[in-house]
Protein backbone atom coordinates (compact mmCIF):
# COMPACT_ATOMS: atom_id res chain seq x y z
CA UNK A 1 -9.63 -75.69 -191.82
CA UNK A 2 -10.00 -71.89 -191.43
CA UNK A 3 -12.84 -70.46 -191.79
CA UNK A 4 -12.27 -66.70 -193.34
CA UNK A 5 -15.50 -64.21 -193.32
CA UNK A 6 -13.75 -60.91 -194.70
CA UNK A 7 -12.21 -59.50 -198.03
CA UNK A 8 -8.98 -58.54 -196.09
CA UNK A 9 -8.52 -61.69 -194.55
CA UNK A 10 -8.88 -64.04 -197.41
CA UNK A 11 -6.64 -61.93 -199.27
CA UNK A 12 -3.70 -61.77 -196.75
CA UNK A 13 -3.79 -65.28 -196.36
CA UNK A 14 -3.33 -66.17 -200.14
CA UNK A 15 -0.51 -63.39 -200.00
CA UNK A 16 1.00 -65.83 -197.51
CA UNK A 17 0.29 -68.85 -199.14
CA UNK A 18 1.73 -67.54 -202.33
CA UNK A 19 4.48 -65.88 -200.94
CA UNK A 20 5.00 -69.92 -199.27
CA UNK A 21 5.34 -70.97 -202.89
CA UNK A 22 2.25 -72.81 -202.56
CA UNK A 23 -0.33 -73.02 -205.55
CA UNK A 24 -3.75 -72.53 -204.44
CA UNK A 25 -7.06 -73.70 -205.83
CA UNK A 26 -10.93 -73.16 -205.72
CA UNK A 27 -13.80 -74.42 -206.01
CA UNK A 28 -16.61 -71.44 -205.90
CA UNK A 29 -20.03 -72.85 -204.80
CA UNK A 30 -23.25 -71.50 -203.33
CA UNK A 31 -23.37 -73.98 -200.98
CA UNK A 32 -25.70 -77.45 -199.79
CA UNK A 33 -23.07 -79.07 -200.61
CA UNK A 34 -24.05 -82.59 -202.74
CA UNK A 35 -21.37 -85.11 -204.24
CA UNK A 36 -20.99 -82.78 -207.33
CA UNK A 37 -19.11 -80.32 -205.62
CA UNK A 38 -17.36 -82.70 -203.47
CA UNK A 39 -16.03 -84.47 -206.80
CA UNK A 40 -15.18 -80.32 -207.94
CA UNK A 41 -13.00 -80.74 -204.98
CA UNK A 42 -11.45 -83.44 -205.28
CA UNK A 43 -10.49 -82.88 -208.90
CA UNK A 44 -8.96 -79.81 -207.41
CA UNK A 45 -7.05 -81.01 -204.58
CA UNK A 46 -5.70 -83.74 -207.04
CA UNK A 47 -4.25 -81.09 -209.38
CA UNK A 48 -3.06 -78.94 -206.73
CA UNK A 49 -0.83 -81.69 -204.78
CA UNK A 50 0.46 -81.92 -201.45
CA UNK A 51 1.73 -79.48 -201.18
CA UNK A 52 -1.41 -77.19 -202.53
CA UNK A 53 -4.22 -74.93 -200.41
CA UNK A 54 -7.47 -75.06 -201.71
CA UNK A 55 -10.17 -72.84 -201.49
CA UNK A 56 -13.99 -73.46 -201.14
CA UNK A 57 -16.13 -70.53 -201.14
CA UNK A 58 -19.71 -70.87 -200.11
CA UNK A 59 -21.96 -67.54 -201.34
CA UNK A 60 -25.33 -67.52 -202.78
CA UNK A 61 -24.75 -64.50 -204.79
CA UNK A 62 -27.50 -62.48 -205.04
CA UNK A 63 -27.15 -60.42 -208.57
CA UNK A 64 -27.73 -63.90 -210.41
CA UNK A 65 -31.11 -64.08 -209.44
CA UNK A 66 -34.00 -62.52 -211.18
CA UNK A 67 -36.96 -61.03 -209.01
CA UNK A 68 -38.83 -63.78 -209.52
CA UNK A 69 -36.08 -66.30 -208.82
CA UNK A 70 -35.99 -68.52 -205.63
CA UNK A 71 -32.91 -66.49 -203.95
CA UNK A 72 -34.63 -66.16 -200.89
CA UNK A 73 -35.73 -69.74 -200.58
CA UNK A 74 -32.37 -71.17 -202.26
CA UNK A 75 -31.44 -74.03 -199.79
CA UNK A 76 -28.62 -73.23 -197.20
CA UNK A 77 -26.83 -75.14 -194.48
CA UNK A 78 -23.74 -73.61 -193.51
CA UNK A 79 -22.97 -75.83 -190.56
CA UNK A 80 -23.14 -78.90 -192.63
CA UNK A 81 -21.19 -77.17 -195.30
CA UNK A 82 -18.18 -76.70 -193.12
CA UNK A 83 -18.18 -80.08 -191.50
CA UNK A 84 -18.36 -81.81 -195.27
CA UNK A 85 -15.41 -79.24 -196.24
CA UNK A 86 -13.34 -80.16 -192.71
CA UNK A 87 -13.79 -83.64 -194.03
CA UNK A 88 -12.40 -83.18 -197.65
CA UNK A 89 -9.72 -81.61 -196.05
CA UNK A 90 -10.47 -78.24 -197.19
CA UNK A 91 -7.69 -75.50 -196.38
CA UNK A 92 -10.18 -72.33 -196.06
CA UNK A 93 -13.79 -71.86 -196.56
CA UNK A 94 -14.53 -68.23 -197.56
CA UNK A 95 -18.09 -67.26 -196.38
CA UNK A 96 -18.41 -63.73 -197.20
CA UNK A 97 -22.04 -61.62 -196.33
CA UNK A 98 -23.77 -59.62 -198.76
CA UNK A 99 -22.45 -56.21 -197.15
CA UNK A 100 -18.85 -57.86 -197.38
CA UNK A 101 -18.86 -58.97 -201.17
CA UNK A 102 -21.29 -55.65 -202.07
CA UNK A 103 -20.33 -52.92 -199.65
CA UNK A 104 -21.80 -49.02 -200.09
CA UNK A 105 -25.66 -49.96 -199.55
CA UNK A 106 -28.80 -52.05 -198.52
CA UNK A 107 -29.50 -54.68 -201.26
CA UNK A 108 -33.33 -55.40 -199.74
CA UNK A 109 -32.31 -59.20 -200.20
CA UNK A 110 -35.43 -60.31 -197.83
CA UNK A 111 -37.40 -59.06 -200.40
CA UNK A 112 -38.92 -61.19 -203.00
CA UNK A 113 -39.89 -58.57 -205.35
CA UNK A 114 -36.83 -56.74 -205.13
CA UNK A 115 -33.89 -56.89 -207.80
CA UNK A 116 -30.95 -58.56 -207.55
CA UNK A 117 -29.19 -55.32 -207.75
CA UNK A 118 -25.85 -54.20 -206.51
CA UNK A 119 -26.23 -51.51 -204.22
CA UNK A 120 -26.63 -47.69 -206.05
CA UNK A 121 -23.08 -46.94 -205.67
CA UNK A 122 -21.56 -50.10 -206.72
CA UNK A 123 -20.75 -49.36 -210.22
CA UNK A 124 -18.39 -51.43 -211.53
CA UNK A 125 -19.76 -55.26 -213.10
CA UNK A 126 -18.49 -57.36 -215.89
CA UNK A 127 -20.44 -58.86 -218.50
CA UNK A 128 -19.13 -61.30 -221.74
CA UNK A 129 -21.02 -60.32 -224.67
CA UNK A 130 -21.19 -62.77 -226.57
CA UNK A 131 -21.53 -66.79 -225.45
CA UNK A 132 -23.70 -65.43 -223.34
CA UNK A 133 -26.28 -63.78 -225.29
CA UNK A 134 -28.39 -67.35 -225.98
CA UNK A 135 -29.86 -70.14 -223.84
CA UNK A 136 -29.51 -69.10 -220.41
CA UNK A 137 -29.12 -66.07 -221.32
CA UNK A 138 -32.36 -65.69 -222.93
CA UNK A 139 -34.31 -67.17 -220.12
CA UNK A 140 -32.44 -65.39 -217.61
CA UNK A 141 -31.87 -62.20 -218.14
CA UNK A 142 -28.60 -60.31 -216.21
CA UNK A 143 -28.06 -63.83 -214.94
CA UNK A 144 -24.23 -64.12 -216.32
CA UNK A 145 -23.71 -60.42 -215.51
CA UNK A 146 -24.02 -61.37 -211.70
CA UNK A 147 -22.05 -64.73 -212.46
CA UNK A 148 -19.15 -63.02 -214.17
CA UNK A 149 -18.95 -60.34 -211.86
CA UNK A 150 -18.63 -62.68 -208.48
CA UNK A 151 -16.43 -64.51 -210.20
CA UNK A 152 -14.22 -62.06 -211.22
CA UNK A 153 -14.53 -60.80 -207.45
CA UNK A 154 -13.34 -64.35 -206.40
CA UNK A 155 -10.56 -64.71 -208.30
CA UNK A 156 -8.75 -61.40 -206.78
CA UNK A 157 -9.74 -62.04 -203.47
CA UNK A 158 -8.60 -65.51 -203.57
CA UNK A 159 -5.91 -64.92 -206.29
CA UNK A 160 -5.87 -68.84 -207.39
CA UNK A 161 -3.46 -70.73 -209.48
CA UNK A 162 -6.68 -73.07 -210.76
CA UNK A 163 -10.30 -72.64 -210.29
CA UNK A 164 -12.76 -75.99 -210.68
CA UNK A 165 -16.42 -75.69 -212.08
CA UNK A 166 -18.69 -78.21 -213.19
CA UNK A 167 -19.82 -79.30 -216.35
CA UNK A 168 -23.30 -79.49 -215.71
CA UNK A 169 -23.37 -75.62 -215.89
CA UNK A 170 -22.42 -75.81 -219.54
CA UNK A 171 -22.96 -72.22 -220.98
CA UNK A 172 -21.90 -71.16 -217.42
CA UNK A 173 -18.16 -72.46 -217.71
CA UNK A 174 -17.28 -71.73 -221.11
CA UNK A 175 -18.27 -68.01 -220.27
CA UNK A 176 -15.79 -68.20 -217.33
CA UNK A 177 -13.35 -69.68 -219.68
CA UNK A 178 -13.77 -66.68 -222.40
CA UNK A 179 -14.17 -64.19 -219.70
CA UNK A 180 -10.28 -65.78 -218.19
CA UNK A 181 -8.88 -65.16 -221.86
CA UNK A 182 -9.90 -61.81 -222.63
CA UNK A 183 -9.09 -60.15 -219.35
CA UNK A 184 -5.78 -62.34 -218.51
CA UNK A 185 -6.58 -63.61 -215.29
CA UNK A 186 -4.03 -65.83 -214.23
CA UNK A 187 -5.95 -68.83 -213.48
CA UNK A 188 -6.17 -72.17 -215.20
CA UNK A 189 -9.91 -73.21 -215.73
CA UNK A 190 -10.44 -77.33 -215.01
CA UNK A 191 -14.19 -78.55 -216.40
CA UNK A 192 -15.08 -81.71 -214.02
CA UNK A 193 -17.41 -83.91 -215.32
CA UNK A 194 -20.82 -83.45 -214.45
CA UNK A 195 -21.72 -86.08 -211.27
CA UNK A 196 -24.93 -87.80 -211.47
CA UNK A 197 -27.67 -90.01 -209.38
CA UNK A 198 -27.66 -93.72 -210.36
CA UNK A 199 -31.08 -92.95 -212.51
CA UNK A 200 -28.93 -90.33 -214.66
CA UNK A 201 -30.51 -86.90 -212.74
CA UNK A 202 -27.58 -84.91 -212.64
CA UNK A 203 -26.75 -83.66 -209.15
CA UNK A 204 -27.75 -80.05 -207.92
CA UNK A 205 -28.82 -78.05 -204.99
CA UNK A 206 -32.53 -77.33 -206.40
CA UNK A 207 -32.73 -81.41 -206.58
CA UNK A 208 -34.31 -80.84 -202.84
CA UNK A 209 -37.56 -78.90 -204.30
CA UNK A 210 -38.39 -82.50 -206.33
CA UNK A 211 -41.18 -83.50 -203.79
CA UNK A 212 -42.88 -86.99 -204.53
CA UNK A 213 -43.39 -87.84 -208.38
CA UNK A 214 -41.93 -84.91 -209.40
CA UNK A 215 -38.13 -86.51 -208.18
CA UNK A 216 -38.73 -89.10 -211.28
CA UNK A 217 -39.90 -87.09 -213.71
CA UNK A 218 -37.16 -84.65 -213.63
CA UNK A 219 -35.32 -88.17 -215.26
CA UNK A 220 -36.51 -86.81 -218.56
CA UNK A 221 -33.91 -84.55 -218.54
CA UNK A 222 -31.37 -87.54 -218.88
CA UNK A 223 -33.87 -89.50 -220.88
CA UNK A 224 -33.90 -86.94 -223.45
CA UNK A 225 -30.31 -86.76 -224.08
CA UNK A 226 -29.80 -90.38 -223.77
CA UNK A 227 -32.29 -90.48 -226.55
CA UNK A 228 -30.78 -88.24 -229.00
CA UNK A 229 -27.42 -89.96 -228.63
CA UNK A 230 -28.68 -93.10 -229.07
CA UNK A 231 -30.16 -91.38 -232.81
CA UNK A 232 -27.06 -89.68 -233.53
CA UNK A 233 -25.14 -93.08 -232.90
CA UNK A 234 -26.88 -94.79 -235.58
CA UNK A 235 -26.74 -91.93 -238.06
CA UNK A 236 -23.66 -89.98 -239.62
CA UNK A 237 -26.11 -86.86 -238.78
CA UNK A 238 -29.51 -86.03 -238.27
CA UNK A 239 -31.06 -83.05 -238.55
CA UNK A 240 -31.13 -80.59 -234.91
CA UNK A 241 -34.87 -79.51 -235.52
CA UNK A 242 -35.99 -83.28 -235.69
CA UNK A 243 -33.98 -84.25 -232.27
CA UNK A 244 -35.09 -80.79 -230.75
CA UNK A 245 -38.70 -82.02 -231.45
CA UNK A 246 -38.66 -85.39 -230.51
CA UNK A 247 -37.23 -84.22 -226.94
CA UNK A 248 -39.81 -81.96 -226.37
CA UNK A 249 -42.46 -84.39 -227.39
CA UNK A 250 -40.63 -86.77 -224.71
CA UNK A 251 -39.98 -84.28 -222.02
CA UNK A 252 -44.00 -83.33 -222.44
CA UNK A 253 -44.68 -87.32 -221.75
CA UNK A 254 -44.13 -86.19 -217.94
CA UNK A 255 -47.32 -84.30 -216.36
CA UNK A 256 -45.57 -81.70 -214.76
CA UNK A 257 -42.37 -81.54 -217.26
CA UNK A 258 -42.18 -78.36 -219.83
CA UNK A 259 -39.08 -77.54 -221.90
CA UNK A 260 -37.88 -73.96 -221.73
CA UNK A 261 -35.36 -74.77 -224.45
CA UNK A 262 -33.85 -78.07 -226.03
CA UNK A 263 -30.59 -76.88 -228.65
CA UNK A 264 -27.84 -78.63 -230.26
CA UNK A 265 -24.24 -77.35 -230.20
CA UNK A 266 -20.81 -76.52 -231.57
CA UNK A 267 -19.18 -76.55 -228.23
CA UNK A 268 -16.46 -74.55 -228.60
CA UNK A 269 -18.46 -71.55 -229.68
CA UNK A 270 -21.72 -72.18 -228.45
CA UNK A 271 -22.94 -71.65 -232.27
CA UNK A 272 -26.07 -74.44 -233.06
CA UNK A 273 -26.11 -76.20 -235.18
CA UNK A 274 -28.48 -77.55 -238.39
CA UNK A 275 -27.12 -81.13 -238.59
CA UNK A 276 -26.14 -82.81 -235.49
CA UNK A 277 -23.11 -85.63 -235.01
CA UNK A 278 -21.45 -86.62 -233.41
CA UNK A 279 -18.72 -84.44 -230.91
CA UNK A 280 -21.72 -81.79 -230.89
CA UNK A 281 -23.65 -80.52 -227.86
CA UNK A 282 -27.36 -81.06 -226.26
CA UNK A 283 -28.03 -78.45 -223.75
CA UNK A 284 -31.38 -77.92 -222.18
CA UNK A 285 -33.38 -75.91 -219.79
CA UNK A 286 -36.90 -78.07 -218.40
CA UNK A 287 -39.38 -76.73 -215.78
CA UNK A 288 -40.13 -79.71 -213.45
CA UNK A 289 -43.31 -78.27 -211.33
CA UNK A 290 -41.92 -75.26 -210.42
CA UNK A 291 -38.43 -76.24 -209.99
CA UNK A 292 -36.41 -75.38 -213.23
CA UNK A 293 -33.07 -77.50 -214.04
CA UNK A 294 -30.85 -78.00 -216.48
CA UNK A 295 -28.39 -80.81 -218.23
CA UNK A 296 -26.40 -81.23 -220.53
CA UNK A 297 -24.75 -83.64 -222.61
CA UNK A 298 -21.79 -84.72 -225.98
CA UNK A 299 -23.56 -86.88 -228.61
C-alpha cells in the first residue's frame, strides 16, 4: 500500500492509474478506523474489481468543526489506521496536513476557540443550498460548507470513478449526492448501509467518548427508531408530531440523554413530513453527556 502525503503526488498517481485503464475508488474518512468504514471499503473494493485501485483518505478536516466542536480532541491513530488499511488491501492511503489541503496561511488549529476557518486567502468553498439548510444544518452551522468543500477537493485530487459513504451520515450523503449532480462530477455515489454494534448503537469514531453508563444509554438512539417503526408497522400512518414526541419522551428516560432534534422524512428531498408510513425517514441528533451522535433509520 502507498502511502501518499501531497496534492501532486496523489494526483499523478491516479493520472497513472487512469491512464492504466484502471477504475479507482474511495472511501473518504477522518480516520480511527471502526468496522463501519472497513464495511465502506469493502463495498468499494467489491464494485471496483480486480482489477480496481482504491483510495482511503484519512483527514480530520478542520472547516467542519464549529469553535466549540471537539476538533482538537477528535480521536486519531494514524499508525493503526494504516496497518487496518494494509490489511483490507488498500491501494493508497492519502494523508494530507492542514497546510497541504489549505495552503496560503496559519489556520490556529491548536486553538480551541479559534474558527474552523480556511486561511484569509483561501477564497474559494462550495456550499449546497438547499438539503442542507435543516437538521444538521441548523445545529451546525457552516458544517456542510466545510464537508462539501473537502469533498469536492477529494474528488479532483483523487479523480475517482466511485466514491463510498455511509448511511449513518444521512443528510450528509444525500448533499454529496445533489452536490455530484449539479456540478457534474464524474463520480458514481454508493450509500453502504449503516454498520452497527450487536445492541443496535450504530458505529462511529465519537463512540470512544461513551465512558461507563453513558455507552448504554446512547442505545436510545436505536431504541427510539426501533420504536417508531414498530408504530408505523401497525398503522397505515401516524401522525410525525406524535412519534417525534414519544421519542423524545423515551430518549429523556436516559439521565444523561437530550434530543437536539427527532424529524420524520421524505427521503429523497429531505422535505418532513405530517403523516408518517411507511418508506419515510427518522433522522435524529441526541446529546449523550457531552458526546453528541446521530442515527438514522427507514420506517
Amino acid at each position: 500500500m502507498l502511502i501518499v502525503k501531497s496534492i501532486a503526488s496523489m494526483q499523478r498517481l491516479a493520472g497513472k492509474w487512469r491512464r492504466a485503464g484502471a477504475p479507482i475508488g474511495l472511501v473518504p474518512t477522518m480516520g480511527y478506523l471502526h468496522e463501519g468504514h472497513l464495511s465502506l471499503l469493502r463495498e468499494a473494493r467489491k464494485r471496483l474489481g480486480k482489477g480496481g485501485r482504491l483510495v482511503a483518505s484519512i483527514y480530520v478536516n478542520p472547516t467542519q468543526f464549529a469553535p466549540d466542536e471537539d476538533f482538537v480532541r477528535y480521536p486519531r491513530d494514524l499508525k493503526r489506521d494504516l496497518k487496518l488499511l494494509r490489511e483490507r488491501s488498500a491501494d493508497a492511503a492519502f494523508t494530507p496536513s492542514d497546510p497541504e489541503m489549505y495552503p496560503g496561511g496559519a489556520m490556529r488549529l491548536k486553538d480551541r476557540t479559534a474558527r474552523r476557518a480556511v486561511p484569509p486567502d483561501f477564497g474559494t468553498t462550495v456550499m449546497e443550498e438547499n438539503l442542507s439548510r435543516t437538521l444538521e444544518g441548523v445545529s451546525r452551522p457552516g458544517h456542510f460548507r466545510g464537508v462539501t468543500t473537502v469533498v469536492a477537493k477529494l474528488f479532483n485530487i483523487v479523480q475517482p470513478d466511485l466514491a463510498v459513504f455511509g448511511q449513518k451520515d444521512f443528510q450528509q450523503a444525500a448533499i454529496i449526492e445533489r452536490m455530484v449532480r449539479d456540478l457534474n462530477f464524474p463520480v458514481k455515489i454508493v450509500v453502504a448501509p449503516t454498520v452497527r454494534e450487536p445492541d443496535g448503537l450504530a458505529m462511529s469514531s465519537r463512540n470512544k467518548y461513551l465512558e461507563g453508563d453513558l455507552r448504554r444509554q446512547a442505545t436510545v438512539l436505536w431504541r427510539a427508531i426501533e420504536a417508531a417503526r414498530t408504530t408505523v408497522k401497525k398503522s397505515r400512518a401516524v401522525s410525525a408530531a406524535k412519534l417525534k414526541a414519544d421519542a423524545k419522551a423515551l430518549i429523556e428516560t436516559e439521565p444523561d440523554a437530550r434530543p437536539d432534534y427527532v424529524e420524520f422524512l421524505e427521503p429523497k428531498t429531505l422535505a418532513p413530513v405530517r403523516e408518517v408510513s411507511r418508506g419515510a425517514h427518522m433522522v435524529l441528533a441526541v446529546f449523550i453527556g457531552k458526546t453528541r451522535l446521530i442515527d438514522n433509520g427507514r420506517m
